[in-house]
Protein backbone atom coordinates (compact mmCIF):
# COMPACT_ATOMS: atom_id res chain seq x y z
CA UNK A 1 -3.73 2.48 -8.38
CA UNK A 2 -4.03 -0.07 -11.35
CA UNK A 3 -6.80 -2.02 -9.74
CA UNK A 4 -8.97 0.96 -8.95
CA UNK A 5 -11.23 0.27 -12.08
CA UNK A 6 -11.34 -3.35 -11.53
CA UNK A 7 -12.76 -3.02 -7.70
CA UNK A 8 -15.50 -1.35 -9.42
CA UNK A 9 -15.44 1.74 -7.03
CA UNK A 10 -17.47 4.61 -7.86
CA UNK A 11 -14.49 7.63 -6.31
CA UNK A 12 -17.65 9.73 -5.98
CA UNK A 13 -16.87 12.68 -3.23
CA UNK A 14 -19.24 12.98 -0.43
CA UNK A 15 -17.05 15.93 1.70
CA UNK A 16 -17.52 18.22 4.04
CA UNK A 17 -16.79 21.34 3.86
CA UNK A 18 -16.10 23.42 7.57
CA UNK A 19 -14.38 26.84 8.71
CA UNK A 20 -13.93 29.94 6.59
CA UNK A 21 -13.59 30.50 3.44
CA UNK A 22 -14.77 29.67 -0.62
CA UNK A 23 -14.13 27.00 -2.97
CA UNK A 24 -10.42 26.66 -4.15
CA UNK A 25 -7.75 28.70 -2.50
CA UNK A 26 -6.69 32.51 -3.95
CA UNK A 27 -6.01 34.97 -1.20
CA UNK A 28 -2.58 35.22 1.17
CA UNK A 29 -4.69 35.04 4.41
CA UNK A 30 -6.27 31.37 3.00
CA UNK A 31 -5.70 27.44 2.97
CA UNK A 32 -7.53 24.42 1.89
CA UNK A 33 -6.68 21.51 3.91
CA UNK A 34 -7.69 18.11 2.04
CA UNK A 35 -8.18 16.10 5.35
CA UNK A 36 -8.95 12.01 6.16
CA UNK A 37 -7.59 12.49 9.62
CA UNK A 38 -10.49 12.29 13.01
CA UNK A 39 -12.70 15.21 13.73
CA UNK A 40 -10.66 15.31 17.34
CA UNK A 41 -7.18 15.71 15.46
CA UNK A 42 -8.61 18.22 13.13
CA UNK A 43 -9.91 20.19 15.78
CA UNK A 44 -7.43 20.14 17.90
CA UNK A 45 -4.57 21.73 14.92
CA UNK A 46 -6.63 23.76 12.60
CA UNK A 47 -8.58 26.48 14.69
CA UNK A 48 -5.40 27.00 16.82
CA UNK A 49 -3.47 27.44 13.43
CA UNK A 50 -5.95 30.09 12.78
CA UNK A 51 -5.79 31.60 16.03
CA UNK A 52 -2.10 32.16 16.08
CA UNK A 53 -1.54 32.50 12.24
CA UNK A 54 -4.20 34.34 11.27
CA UNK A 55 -4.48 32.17 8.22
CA UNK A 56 -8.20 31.45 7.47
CA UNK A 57 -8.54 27.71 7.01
CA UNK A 58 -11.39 25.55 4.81
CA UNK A 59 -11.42 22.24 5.67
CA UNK A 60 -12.77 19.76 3.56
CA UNK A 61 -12.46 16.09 5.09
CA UNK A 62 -13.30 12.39 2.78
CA UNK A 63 -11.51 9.27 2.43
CA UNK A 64 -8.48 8.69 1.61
CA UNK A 65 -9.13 7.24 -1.64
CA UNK A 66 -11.54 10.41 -2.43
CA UNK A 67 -9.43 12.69 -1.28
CA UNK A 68 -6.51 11.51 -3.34
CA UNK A 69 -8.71 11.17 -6.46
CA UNK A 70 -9.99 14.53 -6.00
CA UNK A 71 -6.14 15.99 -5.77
CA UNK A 72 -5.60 13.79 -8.99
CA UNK A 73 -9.02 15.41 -11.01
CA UNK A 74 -7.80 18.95 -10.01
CA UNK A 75 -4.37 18.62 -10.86
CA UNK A 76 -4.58 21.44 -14.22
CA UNK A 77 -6.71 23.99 -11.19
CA UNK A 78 -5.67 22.91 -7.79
CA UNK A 79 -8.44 23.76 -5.37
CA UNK A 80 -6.83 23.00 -2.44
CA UNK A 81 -3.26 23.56 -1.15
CA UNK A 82 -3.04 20.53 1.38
CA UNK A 83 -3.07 17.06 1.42
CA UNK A 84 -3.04 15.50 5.21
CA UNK A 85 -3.93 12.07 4.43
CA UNK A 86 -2.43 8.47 3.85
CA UNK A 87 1.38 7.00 4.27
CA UNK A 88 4.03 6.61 1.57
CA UNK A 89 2.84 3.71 0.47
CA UNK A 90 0.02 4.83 -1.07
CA UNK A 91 1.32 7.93 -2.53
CA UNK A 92 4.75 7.03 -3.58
CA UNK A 93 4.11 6.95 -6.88
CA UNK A 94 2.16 10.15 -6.89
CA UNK A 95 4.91 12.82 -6.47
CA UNK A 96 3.79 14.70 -9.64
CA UNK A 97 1.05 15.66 -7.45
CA UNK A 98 2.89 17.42 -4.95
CA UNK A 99 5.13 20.18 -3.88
CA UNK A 100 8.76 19.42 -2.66
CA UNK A 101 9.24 20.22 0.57
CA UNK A 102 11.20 19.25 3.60
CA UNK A 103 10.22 21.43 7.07
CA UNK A 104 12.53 22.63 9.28
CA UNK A 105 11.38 20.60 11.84
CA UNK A 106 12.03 17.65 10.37
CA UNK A 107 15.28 17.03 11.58
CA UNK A 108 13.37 16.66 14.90
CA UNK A 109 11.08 13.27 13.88
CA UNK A 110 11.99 10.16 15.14
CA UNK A 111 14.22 7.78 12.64
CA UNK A 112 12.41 6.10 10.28
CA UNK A 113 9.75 8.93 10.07
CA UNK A 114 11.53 11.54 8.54
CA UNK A 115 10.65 13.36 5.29
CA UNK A 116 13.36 11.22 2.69
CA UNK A 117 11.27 11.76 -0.57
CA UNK A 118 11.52 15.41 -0.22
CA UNK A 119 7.44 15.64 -0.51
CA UNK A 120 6.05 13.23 2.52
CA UNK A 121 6.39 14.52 6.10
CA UNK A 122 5.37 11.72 8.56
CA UNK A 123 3.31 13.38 11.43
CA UNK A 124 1.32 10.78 13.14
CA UNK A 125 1.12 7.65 13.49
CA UNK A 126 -2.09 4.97 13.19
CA UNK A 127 -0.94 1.79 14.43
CA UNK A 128 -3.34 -1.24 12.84
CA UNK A 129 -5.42 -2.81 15.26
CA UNK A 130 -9.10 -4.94 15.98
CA UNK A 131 -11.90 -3.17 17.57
CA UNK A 132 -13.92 -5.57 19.77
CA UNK A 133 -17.18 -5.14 20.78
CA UNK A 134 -17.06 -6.06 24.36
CA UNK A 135 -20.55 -6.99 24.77
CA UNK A 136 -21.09 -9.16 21.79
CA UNK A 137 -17.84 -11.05 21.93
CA UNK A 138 -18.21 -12.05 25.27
CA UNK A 139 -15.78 -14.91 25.95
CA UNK A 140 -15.24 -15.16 22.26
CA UNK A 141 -11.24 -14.92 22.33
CA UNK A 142 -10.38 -12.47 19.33
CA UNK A 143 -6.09 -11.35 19.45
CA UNK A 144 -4.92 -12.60 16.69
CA UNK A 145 -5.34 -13.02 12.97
CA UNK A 146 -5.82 -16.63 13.01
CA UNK A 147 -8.76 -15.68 15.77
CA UNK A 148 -10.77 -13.71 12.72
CA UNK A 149 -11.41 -17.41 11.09
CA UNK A 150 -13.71 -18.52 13.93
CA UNK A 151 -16.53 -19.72 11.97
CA UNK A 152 -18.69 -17.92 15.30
CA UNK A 153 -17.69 -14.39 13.29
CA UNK A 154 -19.25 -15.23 9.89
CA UNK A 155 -20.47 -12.02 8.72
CA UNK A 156 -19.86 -9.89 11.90
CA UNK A 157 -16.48 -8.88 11.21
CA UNK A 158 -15.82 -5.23 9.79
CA UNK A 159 -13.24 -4.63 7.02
CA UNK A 160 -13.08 -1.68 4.59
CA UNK A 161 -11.84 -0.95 1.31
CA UNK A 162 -7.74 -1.39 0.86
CA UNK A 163 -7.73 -0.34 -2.49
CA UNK A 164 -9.30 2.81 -1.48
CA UNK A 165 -8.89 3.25 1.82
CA UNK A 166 -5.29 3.39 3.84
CA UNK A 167 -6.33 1.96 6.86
CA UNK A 168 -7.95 -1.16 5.05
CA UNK A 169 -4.93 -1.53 3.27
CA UNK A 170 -2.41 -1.24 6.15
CA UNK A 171 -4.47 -3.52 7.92
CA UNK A 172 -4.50 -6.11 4.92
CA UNK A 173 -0.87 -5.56 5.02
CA UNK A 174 -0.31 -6.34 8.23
CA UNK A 175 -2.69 -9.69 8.20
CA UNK A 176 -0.25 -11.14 5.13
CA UNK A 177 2.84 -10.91 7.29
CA UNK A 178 1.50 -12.61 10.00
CA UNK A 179 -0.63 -14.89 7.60
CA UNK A 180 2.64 -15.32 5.79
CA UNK A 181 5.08 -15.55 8.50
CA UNK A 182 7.23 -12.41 7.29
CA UNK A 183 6.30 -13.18 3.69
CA UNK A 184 3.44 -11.40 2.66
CA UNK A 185 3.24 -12.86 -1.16
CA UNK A 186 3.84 -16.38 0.34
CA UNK A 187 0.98 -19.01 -0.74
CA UNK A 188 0.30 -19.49 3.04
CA UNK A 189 -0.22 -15.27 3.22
CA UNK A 190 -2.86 -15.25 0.58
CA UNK A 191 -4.58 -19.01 1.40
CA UNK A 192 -5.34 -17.22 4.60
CA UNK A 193 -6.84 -13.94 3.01
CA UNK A 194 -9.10 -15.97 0.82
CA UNK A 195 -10.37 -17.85 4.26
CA UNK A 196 -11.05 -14.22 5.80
CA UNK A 197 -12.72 -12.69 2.64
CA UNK A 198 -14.62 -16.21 3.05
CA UNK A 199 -15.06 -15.23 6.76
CA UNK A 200 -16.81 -12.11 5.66
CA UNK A 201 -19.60 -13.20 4.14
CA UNK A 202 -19.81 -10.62 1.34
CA UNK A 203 -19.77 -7.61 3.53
CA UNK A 204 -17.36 -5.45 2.77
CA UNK A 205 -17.68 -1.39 4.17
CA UNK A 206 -17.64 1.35 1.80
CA UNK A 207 -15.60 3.69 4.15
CA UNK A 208 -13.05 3.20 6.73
CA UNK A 209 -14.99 5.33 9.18
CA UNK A 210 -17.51 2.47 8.58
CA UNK A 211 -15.44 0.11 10.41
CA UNK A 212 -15.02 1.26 13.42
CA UNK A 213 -18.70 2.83 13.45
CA UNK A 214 -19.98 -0.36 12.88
CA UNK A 215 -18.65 -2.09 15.59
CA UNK A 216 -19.02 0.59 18.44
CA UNK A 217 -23.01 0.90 17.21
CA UNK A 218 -23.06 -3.51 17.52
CA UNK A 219 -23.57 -3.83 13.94
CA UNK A 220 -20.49 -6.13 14.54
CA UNK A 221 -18.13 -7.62 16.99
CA UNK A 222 -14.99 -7.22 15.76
CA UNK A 223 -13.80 -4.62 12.90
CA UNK A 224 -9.70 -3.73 11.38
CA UNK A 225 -9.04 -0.57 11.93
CA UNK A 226 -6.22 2.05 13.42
CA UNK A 227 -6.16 2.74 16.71
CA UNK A 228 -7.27 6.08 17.00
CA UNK A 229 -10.87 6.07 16.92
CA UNK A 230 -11.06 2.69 19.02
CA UNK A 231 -9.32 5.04 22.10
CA UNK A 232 -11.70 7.50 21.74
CA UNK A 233 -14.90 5.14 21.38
CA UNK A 234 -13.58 3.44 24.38
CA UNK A 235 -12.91 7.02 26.22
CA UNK A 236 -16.62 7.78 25.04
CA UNK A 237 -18.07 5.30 27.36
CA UNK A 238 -18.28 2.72 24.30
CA UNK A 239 -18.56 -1.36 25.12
CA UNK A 240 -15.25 -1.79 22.93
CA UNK A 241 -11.53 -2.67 23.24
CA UNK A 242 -8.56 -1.96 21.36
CA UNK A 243 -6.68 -5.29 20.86
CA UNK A 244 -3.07 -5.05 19.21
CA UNK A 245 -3.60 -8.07 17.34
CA UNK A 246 -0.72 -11.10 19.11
CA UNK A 247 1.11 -11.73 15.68
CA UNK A 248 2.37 -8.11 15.27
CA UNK A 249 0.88 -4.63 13.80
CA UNK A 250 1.80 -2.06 11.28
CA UNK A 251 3.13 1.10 12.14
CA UNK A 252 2.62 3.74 9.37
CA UNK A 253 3.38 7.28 9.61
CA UNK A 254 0.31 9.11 7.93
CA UNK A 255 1.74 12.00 6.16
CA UNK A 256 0.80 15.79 5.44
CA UNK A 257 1.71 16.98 1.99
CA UNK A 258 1.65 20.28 -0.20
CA UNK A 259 -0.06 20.02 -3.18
CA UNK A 260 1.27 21.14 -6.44
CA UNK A 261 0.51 24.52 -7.67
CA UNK A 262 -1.08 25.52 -4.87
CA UNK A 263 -2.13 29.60 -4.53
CA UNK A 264 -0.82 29.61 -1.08
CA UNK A 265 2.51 27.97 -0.96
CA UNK A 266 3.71 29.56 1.71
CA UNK A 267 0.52 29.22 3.95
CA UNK A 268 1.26 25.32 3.32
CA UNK A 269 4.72 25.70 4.51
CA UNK A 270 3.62 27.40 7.54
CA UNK A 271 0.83 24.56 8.36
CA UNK A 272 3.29 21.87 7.49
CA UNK A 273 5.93 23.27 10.06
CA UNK A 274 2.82 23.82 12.79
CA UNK A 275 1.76 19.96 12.11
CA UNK A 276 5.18 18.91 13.07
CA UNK A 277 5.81 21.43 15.83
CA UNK A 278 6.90 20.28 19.00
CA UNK A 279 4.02 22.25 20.34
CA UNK A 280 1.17 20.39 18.43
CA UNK A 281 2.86 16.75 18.46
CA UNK A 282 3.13 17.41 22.76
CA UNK A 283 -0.30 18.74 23.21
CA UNK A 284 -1.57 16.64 20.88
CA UNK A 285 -0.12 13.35 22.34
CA UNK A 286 -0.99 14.39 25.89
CA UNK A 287 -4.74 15.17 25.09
CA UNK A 288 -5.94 13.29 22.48
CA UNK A 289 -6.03 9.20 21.24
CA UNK A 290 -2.75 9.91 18.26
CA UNK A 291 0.90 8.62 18.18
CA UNK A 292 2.90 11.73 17.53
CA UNK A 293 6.37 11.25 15.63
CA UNK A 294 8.33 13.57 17.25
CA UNK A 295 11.18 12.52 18.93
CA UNK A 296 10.80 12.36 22.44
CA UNK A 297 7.21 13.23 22.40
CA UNK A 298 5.12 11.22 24.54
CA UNK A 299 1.93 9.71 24.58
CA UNK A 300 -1.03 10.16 27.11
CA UNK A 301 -1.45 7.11 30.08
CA UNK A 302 -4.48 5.98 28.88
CA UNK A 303 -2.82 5.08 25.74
CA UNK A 304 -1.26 1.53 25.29
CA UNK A 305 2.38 1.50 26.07
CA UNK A 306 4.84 1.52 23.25
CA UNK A 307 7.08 -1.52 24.41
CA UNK A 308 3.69 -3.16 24.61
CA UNK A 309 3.06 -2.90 21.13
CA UNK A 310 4.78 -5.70 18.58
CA UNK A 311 6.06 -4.92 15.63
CA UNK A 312 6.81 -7.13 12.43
CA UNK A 313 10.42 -7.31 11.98
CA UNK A 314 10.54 -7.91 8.46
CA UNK A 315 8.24 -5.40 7.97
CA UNK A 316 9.82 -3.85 4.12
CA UNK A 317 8.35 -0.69 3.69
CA UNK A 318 10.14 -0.02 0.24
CA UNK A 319 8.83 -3.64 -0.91
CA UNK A 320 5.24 -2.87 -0.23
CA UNK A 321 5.31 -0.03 -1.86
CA UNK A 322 6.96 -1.93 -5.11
CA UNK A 323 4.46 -4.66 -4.88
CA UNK A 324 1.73 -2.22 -3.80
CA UNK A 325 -0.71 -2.86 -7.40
CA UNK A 326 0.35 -6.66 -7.01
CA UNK A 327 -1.33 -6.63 -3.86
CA UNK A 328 -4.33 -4.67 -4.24
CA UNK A 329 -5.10 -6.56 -7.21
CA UNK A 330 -4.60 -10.01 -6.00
CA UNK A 331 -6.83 -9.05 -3.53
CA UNK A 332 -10.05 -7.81 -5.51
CA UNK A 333 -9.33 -11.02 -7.54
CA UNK A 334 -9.67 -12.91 -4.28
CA UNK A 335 -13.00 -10.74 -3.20
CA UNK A 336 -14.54 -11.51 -6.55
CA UNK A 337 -13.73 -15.01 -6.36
CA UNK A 338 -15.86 -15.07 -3.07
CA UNK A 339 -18.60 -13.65 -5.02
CA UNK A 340 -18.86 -16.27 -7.78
């Protein structure tokens, strides 16, 4: 994105690399999966993949923002063959990058989450929520956006990077439309974004992993993040909550995508088509803290209920991603105003 250099973010890559295999990708029993989804999710697909496809897998997981850079650097010598991070909206613009591709099984994803670009395929969904700390909020009532101004949270809230990260920047979405009252480039929107970036007190997390680790360890009472990892702190034995925040969330559908000249196409077919197999979004929806987008998949019990969850009406996906370097810009010039 445009405002990359501006943020003043050094895209250096701190991965790591699991499961079998060398550097790059050259051999038909290989893949290299490029992965910013949770250790739990990973686990869960990938060794069963290699258990039933006989496809060795190397796994190397970063950031979003890393991982997209490092897709970008390699581009002339692809070293891996998958991407399985972010939504469309933060690689819309980046088809060049990427192999087109439509599954088989996509005809099977719920409406609104099916592969239209010919190079995205929706496969879970991270739903934008708060983390609480339960034991440092205390009565402190934190459920909406309007809550994160309470002058009590100066410096103890968590928020990541969103012109590097996608949860930050779902998250930052989703605070301008209910800042904004459906308008996310309304004056109101970004008044209130200057009043949380005020509300921060400087401290701003390099990672989105960051986030949530911040406020599960007490570093911080309340953090944006997805709702994934909040589940899973909170199934841990954790003193947090997942709180959908009162205004409305964002509901993105975190893709998996091939990347261009890639050594193993066809092993990248076949772990596209697993991803979105109705036998990984069931098992995975029954047994771990993910929102498959499968139709008629559902989700475990100790999940929050779907009608539960509020979502912005006027959310525009297609304007978001038009107005995507608009946004991420205004917003570093708002975080550098804070710093003057």
């Amino acid at each position: 994105m445009k405002a990359l250099k501006k943020f003043g973010v050094v895209v250096g890559l701190a991965v790591v690399a699991t499961g079998c295999g060398g550097n790059g990708s050259s051999s038909d029993d290989t893949l290299v999966v490029y992965t910013t989804r949770s250790e739990s999710l990973n686990e869960a697909v990938i060794p069963q993949f290699e258990k039933e496809t006989g496809i060795r897998v190397q796994m190397i997981s970063a950031g979003t923002g890393e991982a997209i850079t490092r897709v970008e650097s390699e581009r002339n010598n692809p070293q891996g063959d998958v991407l399985w991070a972010a939504d469309i909206t933060m690689l819309y613009d980046k088809t060049d990058l990427f192999e087109e591709y439509v599954s088989p099984e996509d005809e099977y994803m719920m409406e609104g989450f099916k592969n239209t670009t010919g190079y995205f395929s929706p496969a879970f969904s991270d739903p934008t929520v708060f983390i609480v700390n339960t034991d440092l909020a205390g009565d402190m009532e934190i459920e909406s956006f309007q809550d994160l101004l309470n002058p009590e949270l100066k410096g103890r809230i968590a928020f990541g990077d969103p012109v590097n990260s996608s949860s930050a920047f779902q998250s930052l979405i989703a605070m301008l439309y209910a800042a904004g009252d459906g308008d996310p480039m309304s004056d109101q929107a970004w008044e209130f974004v200057k009043a949380f970036v005020a509300n921060l007190d400087g401290k701003v997390q390099g990672s989105s992993g960051q986030v949530h680790k911040g406020v599960a360890d007490g570093e911080y009472v309340v953090g944006l993040t997805w709702e994934d990892p909040v589940v899973h702190y909170k199934q841990s034995g954790a003193a947090v909550e997942v709180v959908f925040p009162t205004e409305g969330v964002v509901y993105p559908g975190q893709s998996i995508q091939i990347i261009k000249g890639t050594k193993n196409l066809e092993n990248a077919k076949k772990f596209v088509d697993y991803v979105l197999s109705e036998e990984v979004q069931s098992r995975t929806g029954q047994e771990l803290t993910v929102r498959p987008l499968r139709e008629g998949v559902e989700v475990a019990d100790y999940m929050t209920p779907q009608e539960e969850i509020k979502l912005f009406d006027q959310y525009d996906e297609m304007f978001i991603i038009e107005n995507m370097d608009d946004i991420t810009a205004r917003y570093v010039e708002v975080l550098e105003g804070s710093m003057d």
